[in-house]
C-alpha atoms as a PDB file:
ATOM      1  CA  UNK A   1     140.810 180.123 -75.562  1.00  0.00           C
ATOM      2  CA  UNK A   2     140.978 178.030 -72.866  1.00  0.00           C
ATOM      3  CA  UNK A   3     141.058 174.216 -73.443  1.00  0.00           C
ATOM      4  CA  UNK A   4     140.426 171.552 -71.118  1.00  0.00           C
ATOM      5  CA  UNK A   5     141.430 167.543 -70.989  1.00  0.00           C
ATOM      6  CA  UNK A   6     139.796 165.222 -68.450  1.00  0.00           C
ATOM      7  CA  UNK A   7     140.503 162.138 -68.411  1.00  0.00           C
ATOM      8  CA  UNK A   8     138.840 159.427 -66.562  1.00  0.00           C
ATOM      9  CA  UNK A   9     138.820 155.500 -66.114  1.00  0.00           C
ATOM     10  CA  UNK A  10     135.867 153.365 -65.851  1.00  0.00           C
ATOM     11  CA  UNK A  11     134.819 151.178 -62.836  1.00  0.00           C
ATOM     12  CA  UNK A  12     134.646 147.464 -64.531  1.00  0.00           C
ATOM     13  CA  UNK A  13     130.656 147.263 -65.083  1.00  0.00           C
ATOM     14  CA  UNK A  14     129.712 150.861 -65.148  1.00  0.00           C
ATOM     15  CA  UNK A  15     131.027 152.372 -68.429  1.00  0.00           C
ATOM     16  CA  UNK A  16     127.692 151.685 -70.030  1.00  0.00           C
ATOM     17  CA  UNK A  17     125.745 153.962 -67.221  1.00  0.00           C
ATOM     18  CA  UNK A  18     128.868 156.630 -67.262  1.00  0.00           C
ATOM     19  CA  UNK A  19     128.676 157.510 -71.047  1.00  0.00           C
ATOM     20  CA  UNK A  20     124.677 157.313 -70.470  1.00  0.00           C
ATOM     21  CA  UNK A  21     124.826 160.335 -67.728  1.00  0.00           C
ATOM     22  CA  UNK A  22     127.934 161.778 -69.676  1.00  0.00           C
ATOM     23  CA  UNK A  23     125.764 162.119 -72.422  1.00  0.00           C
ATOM     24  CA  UNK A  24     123.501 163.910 -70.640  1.00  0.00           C
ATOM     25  CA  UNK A  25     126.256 166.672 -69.136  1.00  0.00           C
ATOM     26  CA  UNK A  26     127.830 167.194 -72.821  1.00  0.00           C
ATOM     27  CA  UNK A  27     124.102 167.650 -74.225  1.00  0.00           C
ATOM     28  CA  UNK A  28     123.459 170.778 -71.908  1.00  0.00           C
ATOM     29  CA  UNK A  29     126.708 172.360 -71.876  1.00  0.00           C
ATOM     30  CA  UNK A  30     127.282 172.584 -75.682  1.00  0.00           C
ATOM     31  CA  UNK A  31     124.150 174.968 -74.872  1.00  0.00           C
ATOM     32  CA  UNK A  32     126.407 176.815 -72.314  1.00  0.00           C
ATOM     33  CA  UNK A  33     127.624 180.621 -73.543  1.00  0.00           C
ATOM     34  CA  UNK A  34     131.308 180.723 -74.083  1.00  0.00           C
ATOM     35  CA  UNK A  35     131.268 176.681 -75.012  1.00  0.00           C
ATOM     36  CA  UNK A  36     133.198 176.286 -77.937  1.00  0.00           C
ATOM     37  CA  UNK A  37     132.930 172.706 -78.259  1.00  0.00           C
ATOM     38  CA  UNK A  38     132.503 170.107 -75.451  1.00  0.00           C
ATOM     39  CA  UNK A  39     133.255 165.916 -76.568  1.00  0.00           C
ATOM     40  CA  UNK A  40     133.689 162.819 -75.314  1.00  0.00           C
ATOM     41  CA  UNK A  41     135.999 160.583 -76.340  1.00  0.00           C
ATOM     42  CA  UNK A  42     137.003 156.859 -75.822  1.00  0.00           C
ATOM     43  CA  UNK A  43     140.474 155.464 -75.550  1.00  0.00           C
ATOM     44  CA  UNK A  44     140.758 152.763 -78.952  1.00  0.00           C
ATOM     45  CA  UNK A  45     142.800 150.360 -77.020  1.00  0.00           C
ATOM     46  CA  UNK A  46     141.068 150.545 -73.741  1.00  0.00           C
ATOM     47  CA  UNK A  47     137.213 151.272 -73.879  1.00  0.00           C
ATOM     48  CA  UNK A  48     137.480 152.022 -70.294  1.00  0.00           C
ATOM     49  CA  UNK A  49     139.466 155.340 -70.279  1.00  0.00           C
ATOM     50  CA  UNK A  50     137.145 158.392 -71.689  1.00  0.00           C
ATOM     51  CA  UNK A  51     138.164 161.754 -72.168  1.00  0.00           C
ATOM     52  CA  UNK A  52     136.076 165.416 -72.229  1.00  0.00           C
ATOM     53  CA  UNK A  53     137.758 167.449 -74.500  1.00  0.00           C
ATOM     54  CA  UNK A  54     136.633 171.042 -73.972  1.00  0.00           C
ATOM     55  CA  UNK A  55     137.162 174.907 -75.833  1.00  0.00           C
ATOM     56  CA  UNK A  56     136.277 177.682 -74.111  1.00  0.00           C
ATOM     57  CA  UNK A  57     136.417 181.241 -74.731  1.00  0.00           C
ATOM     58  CA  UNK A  58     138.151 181.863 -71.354  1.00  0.00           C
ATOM     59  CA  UNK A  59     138.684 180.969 -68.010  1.00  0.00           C
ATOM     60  CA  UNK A  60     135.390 182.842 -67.246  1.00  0.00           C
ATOM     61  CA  UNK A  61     132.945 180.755 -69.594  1.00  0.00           C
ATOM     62  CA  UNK A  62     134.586 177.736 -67.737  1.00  0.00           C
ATOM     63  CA  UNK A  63     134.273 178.661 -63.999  1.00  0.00           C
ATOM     64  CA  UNK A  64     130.825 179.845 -65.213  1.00  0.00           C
ATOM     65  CA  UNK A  65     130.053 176.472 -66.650  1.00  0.00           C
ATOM     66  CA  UNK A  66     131.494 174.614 -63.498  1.00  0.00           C
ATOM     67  CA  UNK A  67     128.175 175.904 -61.348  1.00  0.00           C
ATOM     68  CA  UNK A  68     125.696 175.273 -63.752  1.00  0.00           C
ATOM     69  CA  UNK A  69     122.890 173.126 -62.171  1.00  0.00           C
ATOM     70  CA  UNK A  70     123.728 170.177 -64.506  1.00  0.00           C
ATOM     71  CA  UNK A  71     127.397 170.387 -63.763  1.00  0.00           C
ATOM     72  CA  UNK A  72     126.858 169.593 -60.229  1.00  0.00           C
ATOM     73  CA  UNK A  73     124.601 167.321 -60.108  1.00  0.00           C
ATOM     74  CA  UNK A  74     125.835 165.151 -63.078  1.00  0.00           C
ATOM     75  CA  UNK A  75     129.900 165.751 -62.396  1.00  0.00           C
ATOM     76  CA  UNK A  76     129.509 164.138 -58.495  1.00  0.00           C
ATOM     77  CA  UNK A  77     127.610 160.923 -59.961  1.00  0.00           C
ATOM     78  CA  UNK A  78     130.658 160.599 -62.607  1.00  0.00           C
ATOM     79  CA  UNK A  79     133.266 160.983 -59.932  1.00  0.00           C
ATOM     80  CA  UNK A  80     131.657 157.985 -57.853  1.00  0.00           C
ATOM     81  CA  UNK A  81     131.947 155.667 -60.755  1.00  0.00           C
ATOM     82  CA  UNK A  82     135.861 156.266 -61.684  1.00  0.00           C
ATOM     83  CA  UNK A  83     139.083 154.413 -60.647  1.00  0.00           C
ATOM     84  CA  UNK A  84     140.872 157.614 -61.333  1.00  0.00           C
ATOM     85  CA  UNK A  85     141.217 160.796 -63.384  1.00  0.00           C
ATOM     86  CA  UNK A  86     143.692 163.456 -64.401  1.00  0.00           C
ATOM     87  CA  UNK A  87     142.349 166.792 -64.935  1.00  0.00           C
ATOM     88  CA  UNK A  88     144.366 169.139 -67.406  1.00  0.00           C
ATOM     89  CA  UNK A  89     143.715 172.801 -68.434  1.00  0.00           C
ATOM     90  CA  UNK A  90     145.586 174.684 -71.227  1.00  0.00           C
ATOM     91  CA  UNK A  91     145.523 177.894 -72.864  1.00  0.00           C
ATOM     92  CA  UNK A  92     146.516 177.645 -77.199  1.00  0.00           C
ATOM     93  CA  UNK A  93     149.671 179.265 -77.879  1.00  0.00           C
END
């Protein structure tokens, strides 16, 4: 299983349109083949840091996932309205 923590913070002013395309992306890929389970989540003590936590049945299901048609056009319009992000894969030992 591969696992997969992305963590992002929120322009001031755009968090409300970010979780409203966000909702969109997690929506289609728990569809995806090999998508165990696809969330996101918001920091309690600062509403402006939101995290996809993702399970996939391998590397394969992910790298499939990352060309999907909704990936890439929803992941570029996320990108544009972050400060920063940290991007973190893991495999469960």
């Amino acid at each position: 299983m591969i696992i997969v923590v992305s963590k992002s913070e929120i322009r001031e002013g755009k968090l409300a349109e970010y979780k409203g395309i966000a909702a969109r992306l997690v929506e289609e890929t728990r569809k995806e083949a090999g998508c165990i389970s696809y969330d996101l989540c918001q920091d309690i003590d600062n509403s402006n840091i939101l995290t996809f936590v993702e399970k996939w049945e391998s590397m394969q299901a992910l790298d499939a996932h990352m060309q999907t048609p909704h990936f890439t056009e929803i992941v570029p319009k996320l990108r544009e309205m972050r400060v920063s992000s940290e991007l973190n894969k893991y495999t469960q030992i």
